[in-house]
PDB file of N, CA and C in Angstrom:
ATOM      1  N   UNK A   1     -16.194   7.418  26.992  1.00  0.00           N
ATOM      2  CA  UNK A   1     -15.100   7.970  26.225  1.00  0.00           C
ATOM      3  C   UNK A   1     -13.790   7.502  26.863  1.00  0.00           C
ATOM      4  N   UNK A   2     -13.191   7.142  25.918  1.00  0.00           N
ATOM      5  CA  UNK A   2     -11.629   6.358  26.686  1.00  0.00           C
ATOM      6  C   UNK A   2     -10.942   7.675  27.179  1.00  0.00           C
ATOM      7  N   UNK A   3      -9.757   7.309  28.130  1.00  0.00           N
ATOM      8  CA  UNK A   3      -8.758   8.033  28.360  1.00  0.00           C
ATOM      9  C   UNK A   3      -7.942   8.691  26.996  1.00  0.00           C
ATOM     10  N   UNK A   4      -7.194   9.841  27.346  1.00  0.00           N
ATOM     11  CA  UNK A   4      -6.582  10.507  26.346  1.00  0.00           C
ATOM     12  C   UNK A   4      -6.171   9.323  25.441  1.00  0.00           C
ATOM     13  N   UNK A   5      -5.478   8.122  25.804  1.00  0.00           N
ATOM     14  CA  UNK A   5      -4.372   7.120  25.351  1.00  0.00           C
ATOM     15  C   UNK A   5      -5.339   6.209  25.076  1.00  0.00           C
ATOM     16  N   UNK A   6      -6.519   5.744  24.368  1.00  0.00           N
ATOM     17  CA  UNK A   6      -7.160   4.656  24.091  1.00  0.00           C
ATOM     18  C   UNK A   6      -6.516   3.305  24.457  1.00  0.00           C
ATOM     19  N   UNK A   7      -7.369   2.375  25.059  1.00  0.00           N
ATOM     20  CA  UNK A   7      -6.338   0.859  24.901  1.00  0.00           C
ATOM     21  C   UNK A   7      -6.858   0.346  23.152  1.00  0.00           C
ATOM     22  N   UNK A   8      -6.194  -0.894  23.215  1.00  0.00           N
ATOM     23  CA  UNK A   8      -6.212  -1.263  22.123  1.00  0.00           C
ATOM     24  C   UNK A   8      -7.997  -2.326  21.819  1.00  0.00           C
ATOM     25  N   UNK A   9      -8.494  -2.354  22.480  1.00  0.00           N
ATOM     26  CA  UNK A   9      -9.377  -2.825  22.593  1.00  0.00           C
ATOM     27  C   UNK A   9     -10.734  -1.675  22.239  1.00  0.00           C
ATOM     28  N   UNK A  10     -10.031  -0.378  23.127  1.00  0.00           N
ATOM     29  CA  UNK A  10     -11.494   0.815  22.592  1.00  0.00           C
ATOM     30  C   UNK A  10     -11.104   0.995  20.875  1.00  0.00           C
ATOM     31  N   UNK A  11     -10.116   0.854  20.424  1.00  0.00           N
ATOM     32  CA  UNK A  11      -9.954   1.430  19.499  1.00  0.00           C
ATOM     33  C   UNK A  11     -10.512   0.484  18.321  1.00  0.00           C
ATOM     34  N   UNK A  12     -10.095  -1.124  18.844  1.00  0.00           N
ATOM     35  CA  UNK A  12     -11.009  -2.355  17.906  1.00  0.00           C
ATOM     36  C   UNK A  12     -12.418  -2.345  18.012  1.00  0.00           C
ATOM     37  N   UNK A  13     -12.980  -1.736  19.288  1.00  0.00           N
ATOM     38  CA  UNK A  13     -14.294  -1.541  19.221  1.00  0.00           C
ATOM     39  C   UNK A  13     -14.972  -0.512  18.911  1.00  0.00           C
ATOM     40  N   UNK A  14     -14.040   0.661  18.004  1.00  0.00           N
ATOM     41  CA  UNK A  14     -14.759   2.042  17.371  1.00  0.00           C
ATOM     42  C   UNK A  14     -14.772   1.335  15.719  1.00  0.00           C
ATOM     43  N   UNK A  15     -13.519   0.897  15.151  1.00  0.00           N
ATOM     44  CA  UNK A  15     -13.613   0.685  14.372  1.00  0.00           C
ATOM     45  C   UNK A  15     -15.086  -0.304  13.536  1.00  0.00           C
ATOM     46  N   UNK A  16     -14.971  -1.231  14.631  1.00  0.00           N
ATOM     47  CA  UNK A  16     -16.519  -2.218  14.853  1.00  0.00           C
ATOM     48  C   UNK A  16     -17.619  -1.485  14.486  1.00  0.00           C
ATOM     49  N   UNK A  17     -18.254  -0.228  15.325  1.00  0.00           N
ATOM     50  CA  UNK A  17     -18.859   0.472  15.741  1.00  0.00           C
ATOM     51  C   UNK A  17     -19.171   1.186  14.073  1.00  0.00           C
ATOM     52  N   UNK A  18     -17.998   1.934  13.800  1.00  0.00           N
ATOM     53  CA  UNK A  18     -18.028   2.386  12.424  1.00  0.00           C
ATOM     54  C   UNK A  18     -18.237   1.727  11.110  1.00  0.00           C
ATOM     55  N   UNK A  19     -17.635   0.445  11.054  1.00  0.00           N
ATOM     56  CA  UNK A  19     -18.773  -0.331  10.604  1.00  0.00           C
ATOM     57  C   UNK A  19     -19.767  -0.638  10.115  1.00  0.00           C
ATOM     58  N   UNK A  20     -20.617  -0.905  11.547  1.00  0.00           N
ATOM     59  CA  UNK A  20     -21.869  -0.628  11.664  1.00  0.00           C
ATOM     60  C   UNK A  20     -22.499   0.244  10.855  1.00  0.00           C
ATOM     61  N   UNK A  21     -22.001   1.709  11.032  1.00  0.00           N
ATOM     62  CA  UNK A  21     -22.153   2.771  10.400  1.00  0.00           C
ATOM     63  C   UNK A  21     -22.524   2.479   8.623  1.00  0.00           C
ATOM     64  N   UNK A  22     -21.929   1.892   8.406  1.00  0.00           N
ATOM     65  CA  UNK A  22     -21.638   1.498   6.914  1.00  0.00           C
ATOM     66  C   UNK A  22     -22.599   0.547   6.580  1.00  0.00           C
ATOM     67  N   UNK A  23     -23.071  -0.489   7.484  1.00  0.00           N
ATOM     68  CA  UNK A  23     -23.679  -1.516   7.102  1.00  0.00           C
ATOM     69  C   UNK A  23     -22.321  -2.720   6.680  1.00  0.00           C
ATOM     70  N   UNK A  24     -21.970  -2.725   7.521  1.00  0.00           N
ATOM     71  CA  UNK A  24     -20.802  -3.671   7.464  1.00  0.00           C
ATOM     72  C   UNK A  24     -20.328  -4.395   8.669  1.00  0.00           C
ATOM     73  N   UNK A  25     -20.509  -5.605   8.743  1.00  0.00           N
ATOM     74  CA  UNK A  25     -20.222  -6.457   9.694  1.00  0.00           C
ATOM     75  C   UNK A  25     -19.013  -6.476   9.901  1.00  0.00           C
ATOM     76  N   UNK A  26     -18.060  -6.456  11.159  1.00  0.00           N
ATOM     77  CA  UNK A  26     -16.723  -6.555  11.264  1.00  0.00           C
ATOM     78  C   UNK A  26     -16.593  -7.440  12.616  1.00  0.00           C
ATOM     79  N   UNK A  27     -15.719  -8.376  12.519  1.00  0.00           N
ATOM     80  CA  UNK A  27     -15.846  -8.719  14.140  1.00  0.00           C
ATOM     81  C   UNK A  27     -14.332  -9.206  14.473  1.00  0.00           C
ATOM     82  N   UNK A  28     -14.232  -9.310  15.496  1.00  0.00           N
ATOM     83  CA  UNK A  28     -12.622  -9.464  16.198  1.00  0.00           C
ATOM     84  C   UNK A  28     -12.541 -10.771  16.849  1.00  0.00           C
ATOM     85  N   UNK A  29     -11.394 -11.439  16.499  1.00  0.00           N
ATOM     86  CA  UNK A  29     -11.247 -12.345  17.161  1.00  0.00           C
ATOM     87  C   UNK A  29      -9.378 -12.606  17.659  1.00  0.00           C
ATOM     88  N   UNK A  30      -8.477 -13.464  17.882  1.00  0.00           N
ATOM     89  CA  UNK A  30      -7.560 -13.522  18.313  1.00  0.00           C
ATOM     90  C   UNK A  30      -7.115 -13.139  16.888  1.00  0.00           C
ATOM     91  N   UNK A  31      -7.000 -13.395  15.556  1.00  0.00           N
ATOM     92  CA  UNK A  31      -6.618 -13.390  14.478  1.00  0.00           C
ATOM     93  C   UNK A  31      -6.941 -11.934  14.155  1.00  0.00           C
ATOM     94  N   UNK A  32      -7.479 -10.599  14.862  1.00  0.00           N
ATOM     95  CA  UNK A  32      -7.608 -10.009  14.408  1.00  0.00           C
ATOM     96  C   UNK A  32      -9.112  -9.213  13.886  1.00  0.00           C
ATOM     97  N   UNK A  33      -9.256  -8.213  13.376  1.00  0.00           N
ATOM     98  CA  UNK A  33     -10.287  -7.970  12.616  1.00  0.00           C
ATOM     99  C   UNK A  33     -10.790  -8.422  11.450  1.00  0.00           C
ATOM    100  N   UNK A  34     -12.115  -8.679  11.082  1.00  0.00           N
ATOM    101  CA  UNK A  34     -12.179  -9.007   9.656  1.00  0.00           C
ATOM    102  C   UNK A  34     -13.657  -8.444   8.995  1.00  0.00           C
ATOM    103  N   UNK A  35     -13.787  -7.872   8.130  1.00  0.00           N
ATOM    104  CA  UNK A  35     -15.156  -7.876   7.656  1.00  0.00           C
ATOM    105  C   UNK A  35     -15.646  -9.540   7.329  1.00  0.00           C
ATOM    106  N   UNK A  36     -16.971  -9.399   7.758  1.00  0.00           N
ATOM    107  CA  UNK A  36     -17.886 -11.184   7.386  1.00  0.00           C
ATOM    108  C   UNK A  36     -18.945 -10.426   6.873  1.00  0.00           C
ATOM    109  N   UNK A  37     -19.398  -9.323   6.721  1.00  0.00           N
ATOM    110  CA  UNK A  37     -20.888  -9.313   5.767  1.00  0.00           C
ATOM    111  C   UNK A  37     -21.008  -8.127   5.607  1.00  0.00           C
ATOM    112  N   UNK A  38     -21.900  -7.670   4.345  1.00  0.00           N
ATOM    113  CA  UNK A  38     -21.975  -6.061   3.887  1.00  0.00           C
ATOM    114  C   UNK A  38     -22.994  -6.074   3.582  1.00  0.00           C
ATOM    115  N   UNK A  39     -23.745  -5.162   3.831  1.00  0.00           N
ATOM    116  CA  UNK A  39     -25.047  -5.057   3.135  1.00  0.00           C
ATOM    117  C   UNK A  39     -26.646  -5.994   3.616  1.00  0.00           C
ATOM    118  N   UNK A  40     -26.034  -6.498   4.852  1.00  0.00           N
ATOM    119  CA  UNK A  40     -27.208  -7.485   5.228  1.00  0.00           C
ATOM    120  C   UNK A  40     -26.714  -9.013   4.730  1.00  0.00           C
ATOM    121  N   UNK A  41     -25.794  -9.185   4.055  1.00  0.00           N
ATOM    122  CA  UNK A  41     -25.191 -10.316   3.447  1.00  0.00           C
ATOM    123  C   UNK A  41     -23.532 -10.683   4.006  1.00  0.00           C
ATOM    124  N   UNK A  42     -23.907 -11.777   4.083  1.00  0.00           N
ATOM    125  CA  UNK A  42     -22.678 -13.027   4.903  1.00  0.00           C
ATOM    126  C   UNK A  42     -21.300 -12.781   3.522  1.00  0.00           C
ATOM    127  N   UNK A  43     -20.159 -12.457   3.596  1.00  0.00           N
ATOM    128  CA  UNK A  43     -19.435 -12.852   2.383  1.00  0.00           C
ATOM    129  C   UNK A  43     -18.668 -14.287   2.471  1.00  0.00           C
ATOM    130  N   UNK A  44     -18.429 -14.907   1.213  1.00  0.00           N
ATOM    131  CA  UNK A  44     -17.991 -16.416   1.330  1.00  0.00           C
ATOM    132  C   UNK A  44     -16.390 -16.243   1.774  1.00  0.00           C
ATOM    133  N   UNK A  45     -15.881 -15.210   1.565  1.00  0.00           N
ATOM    134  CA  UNK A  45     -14.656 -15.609   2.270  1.00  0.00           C
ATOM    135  C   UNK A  45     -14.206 -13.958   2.953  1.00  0.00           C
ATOM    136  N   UNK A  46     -14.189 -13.372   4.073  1.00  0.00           N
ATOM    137  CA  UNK A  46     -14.112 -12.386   4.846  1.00  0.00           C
ATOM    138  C   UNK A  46     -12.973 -11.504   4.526  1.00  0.00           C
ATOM    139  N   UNK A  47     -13.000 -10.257   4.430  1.00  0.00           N
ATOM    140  CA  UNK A  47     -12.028  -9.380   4.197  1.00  0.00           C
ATOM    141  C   UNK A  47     -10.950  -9.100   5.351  1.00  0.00           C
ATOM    142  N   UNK A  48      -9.949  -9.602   5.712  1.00  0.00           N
ATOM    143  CA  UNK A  48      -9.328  -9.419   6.649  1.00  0.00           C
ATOM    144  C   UNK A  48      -8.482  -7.847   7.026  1.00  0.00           C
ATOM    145  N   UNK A  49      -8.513  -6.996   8.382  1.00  0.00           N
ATOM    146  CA  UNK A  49      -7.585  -6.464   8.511  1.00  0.00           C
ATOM    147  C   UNK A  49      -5.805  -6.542   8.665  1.00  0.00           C
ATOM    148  N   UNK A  50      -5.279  -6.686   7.987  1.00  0.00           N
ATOM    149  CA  UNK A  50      -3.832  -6.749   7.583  1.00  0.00           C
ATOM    150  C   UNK A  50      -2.724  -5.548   8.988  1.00  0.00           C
ATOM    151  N   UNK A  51      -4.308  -5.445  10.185  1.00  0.00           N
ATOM    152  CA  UNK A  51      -3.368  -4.278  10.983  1.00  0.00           C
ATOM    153  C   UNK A  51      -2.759  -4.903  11.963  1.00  0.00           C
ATOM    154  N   UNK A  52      -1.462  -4.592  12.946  1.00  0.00           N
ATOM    155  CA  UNK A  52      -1.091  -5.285  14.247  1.00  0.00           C
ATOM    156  C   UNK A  52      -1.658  -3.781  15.191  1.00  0.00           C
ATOM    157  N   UNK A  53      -2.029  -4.058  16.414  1.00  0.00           N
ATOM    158  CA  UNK A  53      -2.524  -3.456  17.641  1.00  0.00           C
ATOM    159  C   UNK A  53      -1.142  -2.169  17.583  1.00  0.00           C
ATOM    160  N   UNK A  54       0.048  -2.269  17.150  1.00  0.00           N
ATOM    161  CA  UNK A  54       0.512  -1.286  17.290  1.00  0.00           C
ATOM    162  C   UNK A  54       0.457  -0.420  16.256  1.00  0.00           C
ATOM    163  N   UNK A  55       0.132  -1.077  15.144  1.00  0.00           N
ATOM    164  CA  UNK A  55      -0.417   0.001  13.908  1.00  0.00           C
ATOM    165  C   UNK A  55      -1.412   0.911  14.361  1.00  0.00           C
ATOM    166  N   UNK A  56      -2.538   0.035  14.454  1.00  0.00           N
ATOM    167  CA  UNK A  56      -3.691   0.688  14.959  1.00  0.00           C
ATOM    168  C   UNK A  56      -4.006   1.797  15.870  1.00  0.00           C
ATOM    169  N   UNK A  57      -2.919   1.543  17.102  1.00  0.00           N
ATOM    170  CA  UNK A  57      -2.736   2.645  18.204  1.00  0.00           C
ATOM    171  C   UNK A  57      -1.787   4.047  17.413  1.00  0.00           C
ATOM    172  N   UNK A  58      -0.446   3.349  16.257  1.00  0.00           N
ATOM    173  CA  UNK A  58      -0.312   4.415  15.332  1.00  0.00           C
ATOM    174  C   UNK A  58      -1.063   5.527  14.649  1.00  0.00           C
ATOM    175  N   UNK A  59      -1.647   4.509  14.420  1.00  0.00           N
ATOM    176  CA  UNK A  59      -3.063   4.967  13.125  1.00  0.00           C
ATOM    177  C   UNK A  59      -3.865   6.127  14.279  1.00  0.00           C
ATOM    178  N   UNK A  60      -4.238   5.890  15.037  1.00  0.00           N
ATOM    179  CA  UNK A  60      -4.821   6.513  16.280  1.00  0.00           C
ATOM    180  C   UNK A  60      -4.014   7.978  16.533  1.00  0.00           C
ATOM    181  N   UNK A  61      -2.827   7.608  16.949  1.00  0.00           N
ATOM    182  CA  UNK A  61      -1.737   9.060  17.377  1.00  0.00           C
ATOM    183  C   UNK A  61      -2.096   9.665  16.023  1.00  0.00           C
ATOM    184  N   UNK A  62      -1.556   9.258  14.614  1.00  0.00           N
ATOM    185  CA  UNK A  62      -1.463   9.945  13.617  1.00  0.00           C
ATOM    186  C   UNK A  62      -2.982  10.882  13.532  1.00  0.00           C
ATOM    187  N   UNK A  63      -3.656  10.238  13.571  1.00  0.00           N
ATOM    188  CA  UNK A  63      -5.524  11.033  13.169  1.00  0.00           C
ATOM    189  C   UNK A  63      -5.512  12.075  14.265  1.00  0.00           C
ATOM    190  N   UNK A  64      -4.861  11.176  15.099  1.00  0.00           N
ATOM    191  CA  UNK A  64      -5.301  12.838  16.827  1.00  0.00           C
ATOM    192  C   UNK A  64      -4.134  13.890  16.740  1.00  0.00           C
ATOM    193  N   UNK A  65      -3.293  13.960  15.475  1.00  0.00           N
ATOM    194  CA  UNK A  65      -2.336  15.156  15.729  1.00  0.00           C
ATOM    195  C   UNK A  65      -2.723  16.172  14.860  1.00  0.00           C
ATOM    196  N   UNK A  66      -4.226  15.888  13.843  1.00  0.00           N
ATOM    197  CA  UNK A  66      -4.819  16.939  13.440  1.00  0.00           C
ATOM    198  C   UNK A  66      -5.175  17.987  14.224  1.00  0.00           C
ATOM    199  N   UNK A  67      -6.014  19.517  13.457  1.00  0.00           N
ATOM    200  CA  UNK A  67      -6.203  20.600  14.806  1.00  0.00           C
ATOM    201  C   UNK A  67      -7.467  19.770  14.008  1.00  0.00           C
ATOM    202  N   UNK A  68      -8.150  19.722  13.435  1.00  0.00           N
ATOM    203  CA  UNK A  68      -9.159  19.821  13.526  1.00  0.00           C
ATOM    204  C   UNK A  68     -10.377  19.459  14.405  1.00  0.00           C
ATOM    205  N   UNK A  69      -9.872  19.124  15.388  1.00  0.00           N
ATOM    206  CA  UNK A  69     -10.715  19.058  16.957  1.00  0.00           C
ATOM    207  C   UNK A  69     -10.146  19.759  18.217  1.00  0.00           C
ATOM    208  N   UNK A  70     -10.484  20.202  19.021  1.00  0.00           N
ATOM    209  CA  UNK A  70      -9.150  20.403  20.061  1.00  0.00           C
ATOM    210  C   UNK A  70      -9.081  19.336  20.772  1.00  0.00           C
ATOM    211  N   UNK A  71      -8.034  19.523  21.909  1.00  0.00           N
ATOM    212  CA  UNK A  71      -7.545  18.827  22.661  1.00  0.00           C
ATOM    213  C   UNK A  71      -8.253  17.361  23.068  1.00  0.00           C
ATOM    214  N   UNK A  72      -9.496  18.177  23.668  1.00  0.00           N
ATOM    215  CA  UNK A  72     -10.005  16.977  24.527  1.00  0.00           C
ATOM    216  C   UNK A  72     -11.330  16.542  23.895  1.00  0.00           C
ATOM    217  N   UNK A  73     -11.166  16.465  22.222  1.00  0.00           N
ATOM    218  CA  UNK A  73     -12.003  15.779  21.267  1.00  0.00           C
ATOM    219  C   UNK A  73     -11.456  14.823  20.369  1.00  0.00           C
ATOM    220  N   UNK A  74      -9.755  14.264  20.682  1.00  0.00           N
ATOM    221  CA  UNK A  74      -9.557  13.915  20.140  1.00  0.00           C
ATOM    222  C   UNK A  74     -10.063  12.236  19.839  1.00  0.00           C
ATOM    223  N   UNK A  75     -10.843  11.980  20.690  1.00  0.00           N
ATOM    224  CA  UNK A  75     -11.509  10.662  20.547  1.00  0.00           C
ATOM    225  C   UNK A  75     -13.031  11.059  19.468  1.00  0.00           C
ATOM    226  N   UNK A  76     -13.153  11.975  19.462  1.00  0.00           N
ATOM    227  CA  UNK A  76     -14.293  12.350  18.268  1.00  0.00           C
ATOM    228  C   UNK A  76     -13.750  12.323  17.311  1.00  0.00           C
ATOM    229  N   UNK A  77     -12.759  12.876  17.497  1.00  0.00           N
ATOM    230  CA  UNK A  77     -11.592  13.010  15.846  1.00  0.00           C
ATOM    231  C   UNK A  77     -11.695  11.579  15.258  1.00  0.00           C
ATOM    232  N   UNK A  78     -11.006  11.205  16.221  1.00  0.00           N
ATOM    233  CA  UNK A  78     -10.488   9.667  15.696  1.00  0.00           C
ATOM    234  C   UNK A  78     -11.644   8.691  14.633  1.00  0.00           C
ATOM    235  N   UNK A  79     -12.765   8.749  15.658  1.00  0.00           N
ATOM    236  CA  UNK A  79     -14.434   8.459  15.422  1.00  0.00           C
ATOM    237  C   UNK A  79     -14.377   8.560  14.353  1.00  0.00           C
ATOM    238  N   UNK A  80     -14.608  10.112  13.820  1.00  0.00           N
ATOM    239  CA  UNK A  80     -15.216  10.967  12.750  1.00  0.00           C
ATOM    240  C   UNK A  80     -14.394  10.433  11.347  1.00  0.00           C
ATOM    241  N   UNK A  81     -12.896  10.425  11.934  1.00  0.00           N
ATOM    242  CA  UNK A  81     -12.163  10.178  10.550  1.00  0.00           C
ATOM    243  C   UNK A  81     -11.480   9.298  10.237  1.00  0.00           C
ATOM    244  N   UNK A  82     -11.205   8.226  11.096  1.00  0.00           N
ATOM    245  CA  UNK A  82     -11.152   6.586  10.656  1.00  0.00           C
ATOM    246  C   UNK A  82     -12.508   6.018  10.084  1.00  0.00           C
ATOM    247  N   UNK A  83     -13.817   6.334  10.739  1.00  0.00           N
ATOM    248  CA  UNK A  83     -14.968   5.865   9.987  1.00  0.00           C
ATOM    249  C   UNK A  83     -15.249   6.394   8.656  1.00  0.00           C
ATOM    250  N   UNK A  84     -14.555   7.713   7.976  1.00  0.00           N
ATOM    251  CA  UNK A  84     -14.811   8.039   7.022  1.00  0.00           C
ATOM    252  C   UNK A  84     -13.622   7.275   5.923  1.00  0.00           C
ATOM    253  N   UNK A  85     -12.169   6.818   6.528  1.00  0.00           N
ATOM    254  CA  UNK A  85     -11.373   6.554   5.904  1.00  0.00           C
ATOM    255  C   UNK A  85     -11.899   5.170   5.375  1.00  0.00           C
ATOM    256  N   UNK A  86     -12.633   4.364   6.478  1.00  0.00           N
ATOM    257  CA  UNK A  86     -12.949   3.670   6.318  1.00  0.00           C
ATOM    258  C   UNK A  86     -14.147   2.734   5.079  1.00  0.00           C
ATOM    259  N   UNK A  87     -14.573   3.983   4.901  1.00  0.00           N
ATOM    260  CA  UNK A  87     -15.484   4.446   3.818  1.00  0.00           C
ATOM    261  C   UNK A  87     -14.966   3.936   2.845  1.00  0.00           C
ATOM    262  N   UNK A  88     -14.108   4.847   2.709  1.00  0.00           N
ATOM    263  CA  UNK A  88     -13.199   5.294   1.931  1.00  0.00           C
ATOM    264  C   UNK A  88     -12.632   3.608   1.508  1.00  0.00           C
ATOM    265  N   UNK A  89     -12.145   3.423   2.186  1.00  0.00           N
ATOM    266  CA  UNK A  89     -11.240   1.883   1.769  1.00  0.00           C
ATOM    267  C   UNK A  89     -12.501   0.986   1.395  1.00  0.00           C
ATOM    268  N   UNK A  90     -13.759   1.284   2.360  1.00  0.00           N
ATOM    269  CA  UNK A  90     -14.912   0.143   1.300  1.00  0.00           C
ATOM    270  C   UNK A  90     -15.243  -0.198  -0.288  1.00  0.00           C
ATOM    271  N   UNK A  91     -14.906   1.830  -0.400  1.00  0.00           N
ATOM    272  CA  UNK A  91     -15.343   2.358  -2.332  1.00  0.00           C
ATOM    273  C   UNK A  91     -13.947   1.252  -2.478  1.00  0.00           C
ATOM    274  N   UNK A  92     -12.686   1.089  -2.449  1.00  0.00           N
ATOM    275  CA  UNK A  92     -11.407   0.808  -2.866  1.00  0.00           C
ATOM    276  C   UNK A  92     -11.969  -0.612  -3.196  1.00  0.00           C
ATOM    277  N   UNK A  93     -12.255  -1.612  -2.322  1.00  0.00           N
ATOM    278  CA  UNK A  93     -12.939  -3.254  -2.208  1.00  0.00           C
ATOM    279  C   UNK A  93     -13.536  -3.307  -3.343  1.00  0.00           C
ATOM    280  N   UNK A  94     -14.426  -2.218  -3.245  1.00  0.00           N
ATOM    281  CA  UNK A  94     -15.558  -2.087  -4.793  1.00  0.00           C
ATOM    282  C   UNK A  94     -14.684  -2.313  -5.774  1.00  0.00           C
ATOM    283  N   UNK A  95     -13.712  -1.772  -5.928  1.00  0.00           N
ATOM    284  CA  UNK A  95     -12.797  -0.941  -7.470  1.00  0.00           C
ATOM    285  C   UNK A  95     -11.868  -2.086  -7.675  1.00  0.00           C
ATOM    286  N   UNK A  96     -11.773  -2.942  -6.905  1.00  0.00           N
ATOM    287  CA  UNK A  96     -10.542  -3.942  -7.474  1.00  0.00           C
ATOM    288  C   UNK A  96     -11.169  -5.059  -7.688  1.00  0.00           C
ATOM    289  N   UNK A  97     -10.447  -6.058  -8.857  1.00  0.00           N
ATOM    290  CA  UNK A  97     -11.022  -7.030  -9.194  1.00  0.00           C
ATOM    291  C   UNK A  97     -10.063  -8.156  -8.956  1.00  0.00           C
ATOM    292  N   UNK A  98      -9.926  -7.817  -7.360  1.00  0.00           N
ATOM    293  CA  UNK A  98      -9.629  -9.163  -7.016  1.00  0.00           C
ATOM    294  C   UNK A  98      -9.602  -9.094  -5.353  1.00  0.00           C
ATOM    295  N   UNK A  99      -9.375 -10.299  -4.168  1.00  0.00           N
ATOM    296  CA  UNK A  99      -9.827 -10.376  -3.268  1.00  0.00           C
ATOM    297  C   UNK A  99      -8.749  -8.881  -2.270  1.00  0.00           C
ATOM    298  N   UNK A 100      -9.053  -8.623  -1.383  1.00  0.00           N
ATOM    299  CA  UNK A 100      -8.357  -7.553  -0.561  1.00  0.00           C
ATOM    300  C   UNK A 100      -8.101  -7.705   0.667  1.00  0.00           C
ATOM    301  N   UNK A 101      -7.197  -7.588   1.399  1.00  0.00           N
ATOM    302  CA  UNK A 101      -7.055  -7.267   2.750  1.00  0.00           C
ATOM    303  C   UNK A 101      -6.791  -5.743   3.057  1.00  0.00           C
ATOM    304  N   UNK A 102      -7.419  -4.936   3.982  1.00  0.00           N
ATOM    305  CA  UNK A 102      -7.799  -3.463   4.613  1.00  0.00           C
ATOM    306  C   UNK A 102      -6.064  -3.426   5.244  1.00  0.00           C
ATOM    307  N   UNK A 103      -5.548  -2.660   5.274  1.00  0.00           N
ATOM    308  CA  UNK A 103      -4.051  -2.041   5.797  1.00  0.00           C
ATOM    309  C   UNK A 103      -4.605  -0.240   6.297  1.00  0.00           C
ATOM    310  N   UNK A 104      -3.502   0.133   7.007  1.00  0.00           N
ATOM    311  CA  UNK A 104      -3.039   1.625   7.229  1.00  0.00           C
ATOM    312  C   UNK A 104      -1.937   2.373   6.240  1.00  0.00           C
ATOM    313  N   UNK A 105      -2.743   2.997   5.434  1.00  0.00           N
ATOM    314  CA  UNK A 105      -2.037   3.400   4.377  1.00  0.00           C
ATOM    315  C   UNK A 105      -1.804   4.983   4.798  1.00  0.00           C
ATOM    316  N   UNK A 106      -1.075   5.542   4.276  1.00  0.00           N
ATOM    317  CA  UNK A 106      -0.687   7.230   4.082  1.00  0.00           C
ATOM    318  C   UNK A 106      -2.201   7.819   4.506  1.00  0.00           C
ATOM    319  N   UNK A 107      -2.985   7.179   3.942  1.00  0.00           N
ATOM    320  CA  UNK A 107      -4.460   8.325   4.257  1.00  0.00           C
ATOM    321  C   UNK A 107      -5.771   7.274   5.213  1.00  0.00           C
ATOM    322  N   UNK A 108      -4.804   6.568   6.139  1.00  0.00           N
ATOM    323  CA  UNK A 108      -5.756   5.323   6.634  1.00  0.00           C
ATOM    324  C   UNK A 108      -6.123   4.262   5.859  1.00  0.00           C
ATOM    325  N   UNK A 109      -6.902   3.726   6.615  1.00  0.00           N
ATOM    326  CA  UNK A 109      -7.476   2.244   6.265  1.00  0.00           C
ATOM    327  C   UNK A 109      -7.453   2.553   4.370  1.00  0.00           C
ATOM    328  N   UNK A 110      -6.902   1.691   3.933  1.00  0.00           N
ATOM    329  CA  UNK A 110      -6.839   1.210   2.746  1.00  0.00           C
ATOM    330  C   UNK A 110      -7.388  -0.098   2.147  1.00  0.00           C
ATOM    331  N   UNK A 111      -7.492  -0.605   0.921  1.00  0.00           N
ATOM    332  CA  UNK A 111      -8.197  -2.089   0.669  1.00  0.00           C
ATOM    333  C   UNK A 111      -6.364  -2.167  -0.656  1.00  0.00           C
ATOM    334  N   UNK A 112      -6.227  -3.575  -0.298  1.00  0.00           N
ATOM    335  CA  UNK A 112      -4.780  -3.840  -0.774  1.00  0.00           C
ATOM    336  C   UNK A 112      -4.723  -5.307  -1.434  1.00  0.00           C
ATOM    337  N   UNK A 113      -5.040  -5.286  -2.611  1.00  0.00           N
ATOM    338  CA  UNK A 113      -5.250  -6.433  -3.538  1.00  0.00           C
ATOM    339  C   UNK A 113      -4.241  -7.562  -2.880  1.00  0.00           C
ATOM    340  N   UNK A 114      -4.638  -8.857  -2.589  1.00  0.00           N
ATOM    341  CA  UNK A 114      -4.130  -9.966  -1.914  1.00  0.00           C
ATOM    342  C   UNK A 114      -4.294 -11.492  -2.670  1.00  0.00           C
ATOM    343  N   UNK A 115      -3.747 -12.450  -3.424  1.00  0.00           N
ATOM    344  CA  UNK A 115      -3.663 -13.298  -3.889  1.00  0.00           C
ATOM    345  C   UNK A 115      -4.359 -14.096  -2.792  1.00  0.00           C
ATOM    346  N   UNK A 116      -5.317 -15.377  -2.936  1.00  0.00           N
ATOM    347  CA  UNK A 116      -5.942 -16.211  -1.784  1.00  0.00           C
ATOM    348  C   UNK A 116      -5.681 -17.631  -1.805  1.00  0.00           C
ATOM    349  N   UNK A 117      -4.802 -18.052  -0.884  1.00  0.00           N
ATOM    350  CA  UNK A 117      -4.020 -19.320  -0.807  1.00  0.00           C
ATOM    351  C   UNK A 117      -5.096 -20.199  -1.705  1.00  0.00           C
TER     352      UNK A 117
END
């Protein structure tokens, strides 16, 4: 369990983790996060996260100033309800008919219709 203050690295590797959860491949590289496969399947062109490391650590403070954990759960918090937001932004991927990049929206991870060079 990270320190109160996650680095930016535990926090790319929960999101990963959650993922998983989903059946969704995500992996990190200097460019960032990106989904590459859902469902047991490779996609032909990867869903990118649209986040910078200081969003993310945002995104982080914002989820841990809920009560709904106390104090020294707020790394469960985080867990529990970025992986569900996350969900959440997968149904969104579903619903649009056209390619997406994932952002931090008002209610977390979001899917945000993107034109593809």
């Amino acid at each position: 369990m990270p320190s109160s203050h996650p680095t930016t690295a535990e926090l790319t590797q929960s999101v990963i983790a959650a993922g998983r959860e989903w059946q969704v491949e995500i992996s990190s590289s200097d460019q960032g996060l990106q989904i590459t496969g859902r469902g047991g399947e490779r996609l032909d062109v990867p869903i990118e996260f649209a986040v910078t490391d200081d969003e993310l650590r945002a995104y982080y403070v914002e989820v841990s100033k809920s009560s709904l954990y106390p104090e020294d759960q707020k790394w469960q918090q985080w867990q529990s309800l970025m992986s569900t937001h996350l969900l959440e932004a997968l149904h969104e991927l579903d619903r649009h008919d056209a390619h997406c990049v994932i952002t931090v929206g008002e209610t977390g991870f979001t899917a945000v219709p993107q034109q593809l060079n």
